[in-house]
PDB file of N, CA and C in Angstrom:
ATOM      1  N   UNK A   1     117.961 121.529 -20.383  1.00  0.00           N
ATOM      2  CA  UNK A   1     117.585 122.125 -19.126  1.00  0.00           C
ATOM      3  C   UNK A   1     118.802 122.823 -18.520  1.00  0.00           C
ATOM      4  N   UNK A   2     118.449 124.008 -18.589  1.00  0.00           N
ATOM      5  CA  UNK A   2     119.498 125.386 -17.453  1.00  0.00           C
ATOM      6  C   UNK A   2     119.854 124.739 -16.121  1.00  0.00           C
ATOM      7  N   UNK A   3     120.481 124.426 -15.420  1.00  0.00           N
ATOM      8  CA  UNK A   3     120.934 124.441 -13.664  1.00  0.00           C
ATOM      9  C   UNK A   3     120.603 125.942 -13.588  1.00  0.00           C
ATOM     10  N   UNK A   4     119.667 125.253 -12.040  1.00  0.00           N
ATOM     11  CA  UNK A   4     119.697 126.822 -11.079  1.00  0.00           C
ATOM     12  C   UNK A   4     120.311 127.045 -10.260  1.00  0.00           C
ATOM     13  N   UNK A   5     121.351 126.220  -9.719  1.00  0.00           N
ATOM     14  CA  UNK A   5     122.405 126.058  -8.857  1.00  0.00           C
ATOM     15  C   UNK A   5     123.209 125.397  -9.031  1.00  0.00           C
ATOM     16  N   UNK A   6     124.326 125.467  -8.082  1.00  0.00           N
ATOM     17  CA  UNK A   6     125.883 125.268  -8.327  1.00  0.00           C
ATOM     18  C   UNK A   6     125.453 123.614  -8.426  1.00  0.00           C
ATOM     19  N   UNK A   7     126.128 123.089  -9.455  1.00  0.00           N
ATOM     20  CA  UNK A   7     126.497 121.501  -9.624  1.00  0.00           C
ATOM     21  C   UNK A   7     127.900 121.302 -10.141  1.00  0.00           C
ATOM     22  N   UNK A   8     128.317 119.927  -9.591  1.00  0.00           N
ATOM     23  CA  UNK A   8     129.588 119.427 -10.302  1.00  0.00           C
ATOM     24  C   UNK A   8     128.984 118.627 -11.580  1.00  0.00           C
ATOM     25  N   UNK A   9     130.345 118.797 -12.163  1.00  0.00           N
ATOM     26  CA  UNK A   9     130.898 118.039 -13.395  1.00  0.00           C
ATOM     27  C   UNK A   9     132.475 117.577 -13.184  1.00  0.00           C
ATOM     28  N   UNK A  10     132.413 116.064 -14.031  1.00  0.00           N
ATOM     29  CA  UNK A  10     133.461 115.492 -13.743  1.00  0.00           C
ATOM     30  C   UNK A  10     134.004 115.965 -15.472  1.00  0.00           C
ATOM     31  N   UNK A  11     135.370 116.251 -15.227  1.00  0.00           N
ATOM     32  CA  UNK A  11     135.702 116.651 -16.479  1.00  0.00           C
ATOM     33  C   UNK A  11     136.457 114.944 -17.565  1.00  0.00           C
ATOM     34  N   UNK A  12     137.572 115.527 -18.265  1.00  0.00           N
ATOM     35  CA  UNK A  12     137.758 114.551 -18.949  1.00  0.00           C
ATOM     36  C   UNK A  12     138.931 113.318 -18.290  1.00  0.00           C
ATOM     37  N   UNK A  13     139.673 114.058 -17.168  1.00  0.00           N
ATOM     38  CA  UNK A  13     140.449 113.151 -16.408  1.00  0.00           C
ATOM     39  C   UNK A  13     139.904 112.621 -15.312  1.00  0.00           C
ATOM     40  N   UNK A  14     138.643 112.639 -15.138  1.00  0.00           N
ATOM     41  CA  UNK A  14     137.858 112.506 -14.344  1.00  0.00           C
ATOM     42  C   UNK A  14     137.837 113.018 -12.637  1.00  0.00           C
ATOM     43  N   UNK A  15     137.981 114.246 -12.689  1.00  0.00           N
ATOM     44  CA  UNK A  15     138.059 115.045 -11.707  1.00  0.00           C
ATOM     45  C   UNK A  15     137.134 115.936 -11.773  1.00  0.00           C
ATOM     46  N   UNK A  16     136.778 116.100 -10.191  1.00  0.00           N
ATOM     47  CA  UNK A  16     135.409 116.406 -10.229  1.00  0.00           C
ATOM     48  C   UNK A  16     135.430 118.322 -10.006  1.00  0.00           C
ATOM     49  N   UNK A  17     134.395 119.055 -10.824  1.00  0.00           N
ATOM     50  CA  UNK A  17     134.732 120.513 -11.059  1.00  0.00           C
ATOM     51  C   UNK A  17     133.468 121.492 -10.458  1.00  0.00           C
ATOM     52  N   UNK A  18     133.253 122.335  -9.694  1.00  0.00           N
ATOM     53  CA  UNK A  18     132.292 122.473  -9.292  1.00  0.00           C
ATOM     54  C   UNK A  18     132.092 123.568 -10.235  1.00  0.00           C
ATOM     55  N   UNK A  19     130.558 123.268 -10.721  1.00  0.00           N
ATOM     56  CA  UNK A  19     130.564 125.133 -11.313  1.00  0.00           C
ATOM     57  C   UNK A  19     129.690 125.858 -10.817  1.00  0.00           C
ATOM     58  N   UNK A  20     129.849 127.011 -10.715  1.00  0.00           N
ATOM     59  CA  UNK A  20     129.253 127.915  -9.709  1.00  0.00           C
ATOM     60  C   UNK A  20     127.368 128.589 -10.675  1.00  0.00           C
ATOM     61  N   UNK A  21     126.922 128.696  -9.676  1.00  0.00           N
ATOM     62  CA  UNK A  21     125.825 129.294 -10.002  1.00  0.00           C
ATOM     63  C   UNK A  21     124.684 130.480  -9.146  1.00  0.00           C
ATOM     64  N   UNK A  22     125.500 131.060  -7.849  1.00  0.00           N
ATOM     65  CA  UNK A  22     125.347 131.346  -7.210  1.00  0.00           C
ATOM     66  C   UNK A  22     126.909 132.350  -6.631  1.00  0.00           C
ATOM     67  N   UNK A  23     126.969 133.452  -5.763  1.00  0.00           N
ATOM     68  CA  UNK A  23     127.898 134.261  -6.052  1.00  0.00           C
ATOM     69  C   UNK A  23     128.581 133.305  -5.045  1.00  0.00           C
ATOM     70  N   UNK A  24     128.321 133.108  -3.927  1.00  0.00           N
ATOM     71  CA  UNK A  24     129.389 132.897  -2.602  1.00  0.00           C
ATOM     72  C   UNK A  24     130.121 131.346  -3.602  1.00  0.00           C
ATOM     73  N   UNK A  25     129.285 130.512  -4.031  1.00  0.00           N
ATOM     74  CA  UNK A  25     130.368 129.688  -4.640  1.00  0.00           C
ATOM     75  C   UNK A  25     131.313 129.999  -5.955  1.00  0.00           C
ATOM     76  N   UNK A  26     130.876 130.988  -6.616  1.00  0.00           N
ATOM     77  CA  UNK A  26     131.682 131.507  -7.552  1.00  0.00           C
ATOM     78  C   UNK A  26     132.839 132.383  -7.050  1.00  0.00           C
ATOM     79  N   UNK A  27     132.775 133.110  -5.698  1.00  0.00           N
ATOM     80  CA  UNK A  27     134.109 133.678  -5.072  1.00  0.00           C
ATOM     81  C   UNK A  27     134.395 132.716  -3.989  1.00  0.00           C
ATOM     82  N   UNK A  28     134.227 132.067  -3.624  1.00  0.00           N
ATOM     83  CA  UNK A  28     134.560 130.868  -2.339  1.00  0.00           C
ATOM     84  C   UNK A  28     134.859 129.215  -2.449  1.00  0.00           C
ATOM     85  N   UNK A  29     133.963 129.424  -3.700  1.00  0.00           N
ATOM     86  CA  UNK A  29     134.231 127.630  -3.903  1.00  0.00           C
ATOM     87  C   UNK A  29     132.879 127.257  -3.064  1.00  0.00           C
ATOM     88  N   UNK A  30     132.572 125.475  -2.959  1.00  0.00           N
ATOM     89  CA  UNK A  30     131.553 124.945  -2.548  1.00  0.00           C
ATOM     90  C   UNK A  30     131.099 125.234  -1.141  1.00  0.00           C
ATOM     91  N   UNK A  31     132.518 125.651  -0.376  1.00  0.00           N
ATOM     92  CA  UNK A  31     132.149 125.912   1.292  1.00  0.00           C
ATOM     93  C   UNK A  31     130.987 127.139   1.182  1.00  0.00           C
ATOM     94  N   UNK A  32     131.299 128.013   0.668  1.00  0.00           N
ATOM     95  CA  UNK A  32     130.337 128.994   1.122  1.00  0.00           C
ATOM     96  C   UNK A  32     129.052 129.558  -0.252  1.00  0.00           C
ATOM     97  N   UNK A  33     128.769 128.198  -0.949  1.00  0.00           N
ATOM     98  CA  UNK A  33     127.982 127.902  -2.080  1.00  0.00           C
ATOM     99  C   UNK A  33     126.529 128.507  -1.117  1.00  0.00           C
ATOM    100  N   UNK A  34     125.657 129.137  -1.350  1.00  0.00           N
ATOM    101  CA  UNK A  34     124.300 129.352  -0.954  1.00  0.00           C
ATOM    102  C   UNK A  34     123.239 128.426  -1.525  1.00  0.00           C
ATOM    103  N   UNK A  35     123.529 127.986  -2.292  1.00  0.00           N
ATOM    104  CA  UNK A  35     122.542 126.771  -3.286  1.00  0.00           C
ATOM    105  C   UNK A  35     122.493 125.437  -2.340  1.00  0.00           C
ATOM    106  N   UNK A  36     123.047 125.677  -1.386  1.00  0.00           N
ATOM    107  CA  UNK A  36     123.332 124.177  -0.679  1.00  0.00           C
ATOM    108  C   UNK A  36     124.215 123.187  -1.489  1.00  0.00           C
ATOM    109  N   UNK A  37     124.258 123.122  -2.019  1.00  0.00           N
ATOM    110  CA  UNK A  37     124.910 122.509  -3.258  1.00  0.00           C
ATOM    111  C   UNK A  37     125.566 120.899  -2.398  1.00  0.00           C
ATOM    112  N   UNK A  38     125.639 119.273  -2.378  1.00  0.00           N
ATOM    113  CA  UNK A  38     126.283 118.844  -1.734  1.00  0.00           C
ATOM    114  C   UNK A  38     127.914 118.992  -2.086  1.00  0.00           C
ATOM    115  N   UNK A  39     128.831 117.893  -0.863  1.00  0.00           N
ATOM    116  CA  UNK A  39     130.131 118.261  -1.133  1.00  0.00           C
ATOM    117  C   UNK A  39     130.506 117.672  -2.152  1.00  0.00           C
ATOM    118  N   UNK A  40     131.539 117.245  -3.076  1.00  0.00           N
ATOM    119  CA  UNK A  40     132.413 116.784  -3.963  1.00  0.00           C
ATOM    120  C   UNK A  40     132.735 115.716  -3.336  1.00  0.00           C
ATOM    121  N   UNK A  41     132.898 114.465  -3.865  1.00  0.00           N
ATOM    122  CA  UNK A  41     133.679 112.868  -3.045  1.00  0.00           C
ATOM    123  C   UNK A  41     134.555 113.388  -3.167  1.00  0.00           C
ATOM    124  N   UNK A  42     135.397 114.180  -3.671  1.00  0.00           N
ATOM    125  CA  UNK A  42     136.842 114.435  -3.568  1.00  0.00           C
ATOM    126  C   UNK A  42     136.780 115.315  -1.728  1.00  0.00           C
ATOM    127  N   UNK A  43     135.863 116.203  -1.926  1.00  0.00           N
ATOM    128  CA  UNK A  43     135.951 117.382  -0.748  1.00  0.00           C
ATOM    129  C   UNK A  43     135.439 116.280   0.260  1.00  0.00           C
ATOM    130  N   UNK A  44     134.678 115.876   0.275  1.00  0.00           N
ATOM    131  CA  UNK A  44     133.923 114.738   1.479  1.00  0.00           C
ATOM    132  C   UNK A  44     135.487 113.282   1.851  1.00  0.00           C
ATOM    133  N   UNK A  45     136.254 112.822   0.693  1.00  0.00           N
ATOM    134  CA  UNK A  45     137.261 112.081   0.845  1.00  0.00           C
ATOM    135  C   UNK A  45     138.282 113.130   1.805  1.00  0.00           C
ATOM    136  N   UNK A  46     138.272 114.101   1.283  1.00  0.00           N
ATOM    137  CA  UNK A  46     139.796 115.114   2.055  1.00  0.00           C
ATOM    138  C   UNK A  46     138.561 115.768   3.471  1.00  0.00           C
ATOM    139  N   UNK A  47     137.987 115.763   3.946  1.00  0.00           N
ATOM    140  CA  UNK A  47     137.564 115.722   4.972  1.00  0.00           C
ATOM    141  C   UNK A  47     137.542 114.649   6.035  1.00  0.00           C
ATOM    142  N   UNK A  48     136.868 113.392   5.060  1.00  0.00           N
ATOM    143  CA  UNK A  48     137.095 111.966   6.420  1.00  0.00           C
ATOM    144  C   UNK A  48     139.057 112.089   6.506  1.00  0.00           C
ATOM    145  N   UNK A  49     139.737 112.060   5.420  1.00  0.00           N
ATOM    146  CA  UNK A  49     141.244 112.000   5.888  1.00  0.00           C
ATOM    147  C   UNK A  49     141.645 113.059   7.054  1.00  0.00           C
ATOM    148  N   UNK A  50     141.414 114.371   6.720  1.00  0.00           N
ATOM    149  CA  UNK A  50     141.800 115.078   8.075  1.00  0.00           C
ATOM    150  C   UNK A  50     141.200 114.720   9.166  1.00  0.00           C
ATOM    151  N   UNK A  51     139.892 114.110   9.370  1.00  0.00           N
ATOM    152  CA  UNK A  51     139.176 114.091  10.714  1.00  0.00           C
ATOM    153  C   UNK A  51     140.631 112.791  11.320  1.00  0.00           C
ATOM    154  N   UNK A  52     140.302 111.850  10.443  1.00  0.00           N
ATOM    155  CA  UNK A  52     141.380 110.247  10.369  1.00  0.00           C
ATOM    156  C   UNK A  52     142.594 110.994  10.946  1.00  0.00           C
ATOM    157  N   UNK A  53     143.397 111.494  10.153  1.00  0.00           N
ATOM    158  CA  UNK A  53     144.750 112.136  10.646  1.00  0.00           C
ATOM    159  C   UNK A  53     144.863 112.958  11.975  1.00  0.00           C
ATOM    160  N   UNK A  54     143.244 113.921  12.542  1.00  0.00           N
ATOM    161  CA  UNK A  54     143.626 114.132  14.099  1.00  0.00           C
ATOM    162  C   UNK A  54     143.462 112.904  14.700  1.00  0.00           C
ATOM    163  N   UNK A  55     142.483 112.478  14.553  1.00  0.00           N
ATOM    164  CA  UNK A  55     142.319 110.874  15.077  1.00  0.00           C
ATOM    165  C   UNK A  55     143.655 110.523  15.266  1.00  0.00           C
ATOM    166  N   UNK A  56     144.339 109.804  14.108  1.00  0.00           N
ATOM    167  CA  UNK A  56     145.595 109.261  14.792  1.00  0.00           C
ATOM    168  C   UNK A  56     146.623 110.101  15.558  1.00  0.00           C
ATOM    169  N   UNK A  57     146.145 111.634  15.164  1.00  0.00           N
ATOM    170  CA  UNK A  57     147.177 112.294  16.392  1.00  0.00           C
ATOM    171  C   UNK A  57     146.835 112.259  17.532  1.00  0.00           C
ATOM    172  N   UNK A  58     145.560 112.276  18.063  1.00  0.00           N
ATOM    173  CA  UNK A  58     144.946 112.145  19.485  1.00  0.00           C
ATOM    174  C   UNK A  58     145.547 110.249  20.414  1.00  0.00           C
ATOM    175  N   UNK A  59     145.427 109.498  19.234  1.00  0.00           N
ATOM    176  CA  UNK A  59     145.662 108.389  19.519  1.00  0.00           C
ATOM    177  C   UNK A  59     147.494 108.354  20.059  1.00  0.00           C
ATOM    178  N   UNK A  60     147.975 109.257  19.069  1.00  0.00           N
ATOM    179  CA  UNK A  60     149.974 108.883  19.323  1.00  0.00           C
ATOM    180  C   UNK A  60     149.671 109.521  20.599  1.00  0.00           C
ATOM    181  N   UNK A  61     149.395 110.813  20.658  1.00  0.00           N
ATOM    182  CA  UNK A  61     149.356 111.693  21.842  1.00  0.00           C
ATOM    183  C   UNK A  61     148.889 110.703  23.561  1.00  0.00           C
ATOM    184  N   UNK A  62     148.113 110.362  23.426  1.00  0.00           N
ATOM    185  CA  UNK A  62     147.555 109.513  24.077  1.00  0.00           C
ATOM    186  C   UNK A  62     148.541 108.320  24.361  1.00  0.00           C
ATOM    187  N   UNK A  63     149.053 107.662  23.622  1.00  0.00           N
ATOM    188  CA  UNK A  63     149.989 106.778  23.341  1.00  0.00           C
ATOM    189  C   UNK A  63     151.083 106.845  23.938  1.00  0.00           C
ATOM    190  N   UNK A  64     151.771 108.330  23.610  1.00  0.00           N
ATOM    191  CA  UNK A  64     152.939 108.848  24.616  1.00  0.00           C
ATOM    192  C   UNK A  64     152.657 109.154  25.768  1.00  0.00           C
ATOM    193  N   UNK A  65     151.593 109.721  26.319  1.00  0.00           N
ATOM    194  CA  UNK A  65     151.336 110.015  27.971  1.00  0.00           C
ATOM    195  C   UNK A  65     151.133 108.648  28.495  1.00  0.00           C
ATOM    196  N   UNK A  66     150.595 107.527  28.030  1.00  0.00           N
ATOM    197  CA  UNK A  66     150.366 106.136  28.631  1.00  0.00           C
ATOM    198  C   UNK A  66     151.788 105.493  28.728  1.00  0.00           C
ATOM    199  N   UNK A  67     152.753 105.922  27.608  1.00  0.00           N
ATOM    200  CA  UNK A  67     154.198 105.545  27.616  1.00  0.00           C
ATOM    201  C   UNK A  67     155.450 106.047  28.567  1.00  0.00           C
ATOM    202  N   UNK A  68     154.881 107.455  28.803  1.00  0.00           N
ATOM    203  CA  UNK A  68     155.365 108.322  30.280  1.00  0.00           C
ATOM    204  C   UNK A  68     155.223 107.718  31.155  1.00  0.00           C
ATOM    205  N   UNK A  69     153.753 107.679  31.813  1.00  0.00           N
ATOM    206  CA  UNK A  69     153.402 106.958  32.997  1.00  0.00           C
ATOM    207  C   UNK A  69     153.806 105.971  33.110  1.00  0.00           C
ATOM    208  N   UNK A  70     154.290 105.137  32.540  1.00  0.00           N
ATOM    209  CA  UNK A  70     154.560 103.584  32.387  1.00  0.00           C
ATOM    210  C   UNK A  70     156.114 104.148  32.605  1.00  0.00           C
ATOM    211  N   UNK A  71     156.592 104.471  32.172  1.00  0.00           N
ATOM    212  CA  UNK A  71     158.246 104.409  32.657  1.00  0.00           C
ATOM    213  C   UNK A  71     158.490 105.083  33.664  1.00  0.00           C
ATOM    214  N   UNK A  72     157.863 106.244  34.429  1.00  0.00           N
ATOM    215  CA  UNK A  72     157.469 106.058  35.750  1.00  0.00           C
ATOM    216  C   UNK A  72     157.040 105.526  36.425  1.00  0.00           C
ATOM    217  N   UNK A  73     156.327 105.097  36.419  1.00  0.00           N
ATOM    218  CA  UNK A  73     155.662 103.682  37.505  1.00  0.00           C
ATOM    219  C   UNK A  73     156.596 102.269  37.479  1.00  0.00           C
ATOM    220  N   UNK A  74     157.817 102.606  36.367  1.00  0.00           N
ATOM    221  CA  UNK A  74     158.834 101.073  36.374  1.00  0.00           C
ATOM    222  C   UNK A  74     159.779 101.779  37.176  1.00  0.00           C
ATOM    223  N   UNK A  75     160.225 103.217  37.273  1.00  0.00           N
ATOM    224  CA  UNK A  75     161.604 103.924  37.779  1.00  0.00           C
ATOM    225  C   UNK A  75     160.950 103.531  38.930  1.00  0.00           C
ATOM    226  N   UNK A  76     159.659 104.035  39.439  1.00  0.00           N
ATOM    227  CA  UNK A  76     159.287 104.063  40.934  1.00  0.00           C
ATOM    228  C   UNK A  76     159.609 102.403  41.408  1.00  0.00           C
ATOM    229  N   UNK A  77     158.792 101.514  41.094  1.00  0.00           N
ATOM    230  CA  UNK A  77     159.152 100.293  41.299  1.00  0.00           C
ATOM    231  C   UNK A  77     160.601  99.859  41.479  1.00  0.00           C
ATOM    232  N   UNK A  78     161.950 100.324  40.608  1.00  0.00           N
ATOM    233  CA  UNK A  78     162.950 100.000  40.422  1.00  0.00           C
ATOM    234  C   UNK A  78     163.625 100.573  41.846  1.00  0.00           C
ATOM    235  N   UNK A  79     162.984 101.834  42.032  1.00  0.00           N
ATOM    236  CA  UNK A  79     164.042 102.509  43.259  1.00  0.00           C
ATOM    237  C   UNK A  79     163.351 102.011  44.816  1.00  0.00           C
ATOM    238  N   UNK A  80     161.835 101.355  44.242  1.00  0.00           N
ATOM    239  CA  UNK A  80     161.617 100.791  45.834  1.00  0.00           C
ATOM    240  C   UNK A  80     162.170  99.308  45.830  1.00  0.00           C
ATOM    241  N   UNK A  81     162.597  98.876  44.931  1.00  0.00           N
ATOM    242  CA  UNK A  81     163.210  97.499  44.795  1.00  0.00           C
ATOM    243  C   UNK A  81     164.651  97.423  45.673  1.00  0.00           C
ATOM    244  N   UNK A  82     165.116  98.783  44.966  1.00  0.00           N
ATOM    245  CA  UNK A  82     166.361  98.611  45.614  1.00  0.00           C
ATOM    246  C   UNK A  82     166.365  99.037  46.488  1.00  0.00           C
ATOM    247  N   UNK A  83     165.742 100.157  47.175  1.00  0.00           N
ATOM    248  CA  UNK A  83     165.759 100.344  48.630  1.00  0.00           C
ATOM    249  C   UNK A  83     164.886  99.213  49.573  1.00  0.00           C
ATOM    250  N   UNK A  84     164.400  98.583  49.174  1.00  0.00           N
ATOM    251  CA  UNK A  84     164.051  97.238  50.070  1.00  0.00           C
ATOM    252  C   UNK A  84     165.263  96.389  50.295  1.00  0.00           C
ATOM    253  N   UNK A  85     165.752  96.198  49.021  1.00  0.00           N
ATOM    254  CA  UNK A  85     167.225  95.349  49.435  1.00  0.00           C
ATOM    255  C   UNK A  85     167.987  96.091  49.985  1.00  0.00           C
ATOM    256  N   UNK A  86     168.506  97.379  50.380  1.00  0.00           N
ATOM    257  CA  UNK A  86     169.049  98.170  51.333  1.00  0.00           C
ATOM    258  C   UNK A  86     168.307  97.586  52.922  1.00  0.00           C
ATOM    259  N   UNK A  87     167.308  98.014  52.755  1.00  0.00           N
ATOM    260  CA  UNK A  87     166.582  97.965  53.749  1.00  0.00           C
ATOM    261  C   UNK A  87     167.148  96.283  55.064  1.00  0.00           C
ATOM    262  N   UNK A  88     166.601  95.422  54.102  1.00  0.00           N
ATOM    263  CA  UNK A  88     166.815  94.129  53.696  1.00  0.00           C
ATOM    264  C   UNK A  88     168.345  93.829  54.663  1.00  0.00           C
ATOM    265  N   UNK A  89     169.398  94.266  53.462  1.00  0.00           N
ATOM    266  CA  UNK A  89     170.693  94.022  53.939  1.00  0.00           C
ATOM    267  C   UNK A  89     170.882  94.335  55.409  1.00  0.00           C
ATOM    268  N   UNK A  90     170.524  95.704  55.606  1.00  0.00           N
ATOM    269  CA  UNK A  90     170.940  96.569  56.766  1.00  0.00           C
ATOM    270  C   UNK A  90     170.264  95.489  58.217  1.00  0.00           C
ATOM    271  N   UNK A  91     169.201  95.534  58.156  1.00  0.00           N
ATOM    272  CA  UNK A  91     168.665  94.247  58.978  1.00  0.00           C
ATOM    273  C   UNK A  91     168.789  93.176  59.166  1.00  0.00           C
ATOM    274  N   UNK A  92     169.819  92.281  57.999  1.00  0.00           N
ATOM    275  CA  UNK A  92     170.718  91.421  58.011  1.00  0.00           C
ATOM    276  C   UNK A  92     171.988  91.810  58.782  1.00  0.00           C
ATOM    277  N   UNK A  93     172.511  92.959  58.480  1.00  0.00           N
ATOM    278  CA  UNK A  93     173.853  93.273  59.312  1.00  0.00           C
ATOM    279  C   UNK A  93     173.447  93.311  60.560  1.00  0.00           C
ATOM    280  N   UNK A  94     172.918  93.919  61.091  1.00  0.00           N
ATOM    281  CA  UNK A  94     172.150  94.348  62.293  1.00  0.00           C
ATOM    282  C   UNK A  94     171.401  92.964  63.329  1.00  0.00           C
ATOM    283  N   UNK A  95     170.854  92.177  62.494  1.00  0.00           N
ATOM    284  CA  UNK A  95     170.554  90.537  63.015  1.00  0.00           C
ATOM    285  C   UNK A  95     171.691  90.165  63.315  1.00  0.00           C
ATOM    286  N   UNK A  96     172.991  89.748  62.703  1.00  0.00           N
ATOM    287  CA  UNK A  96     174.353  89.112  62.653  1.00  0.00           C
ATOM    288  C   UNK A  96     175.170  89.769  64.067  1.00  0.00           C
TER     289      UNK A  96
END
C-alpha cells in the first residue's frame, strides 16, 4: 500500500524522518505539511521543552521582581528603624 500523505519513518538509529508527500511539507518540513500529518515525538518533545524553558524564565523573572521588592521593603524598614532610634534618643535628651 502507497501513502497518500506525509508519514514518518524511524530510520536505522532510530530517529524519526518525516517523508513528504505533499508540497508545503516537502519545502517546509512538517510545520507547513497540508496532509495534516501529526507532529514527530521528537518535534512534540522540542516543543513541551521550549514552552518548559519560557516557563522557567517567567518563573526567574518573577523571582527577581519578588527579590527587588523584598530588599526594599528591608532598606525601608532598616531606615525607619533607625530613625525611630534617632527619634527615640532625641526625646531622651530633651526629657533629661
Amino acid at each position: 500500500m502507497t501513502p497518500d500523505r506525509c508519514h514518518w519513518l524511524k530510520d536505522e538509529d532510530g530517529e524519526e524522518i518525516l517523508i513528504p508527500m505533499c508540497c508545503g511539507g516537502a519545502v517546509y518540513g512538517s510545520y507547513a505539511c497540508t496532509c495534516t500529518v501529526p507532529e514527530s515525538r521528537i518535534e512534540a518533545a522540542e516543543r513541551g521543552r521550549a514552552e518548559a524553558e519560557r516557563q522557567v524564565q517567567r518563573l526567574c523573572e518573577a523571582r527577581d521582581r519578588r527579590l527587588d521588592e523584598q530588599k526594599a521593603s528591608w532598606n525601608m524598614q532598616r531606615r525607619l528603624r533607625r530613625r525611630i532610634a534617632e527619634l527615640e534618643t532625641m526625646l531622651a535628651e530633651q526629657s533629661s
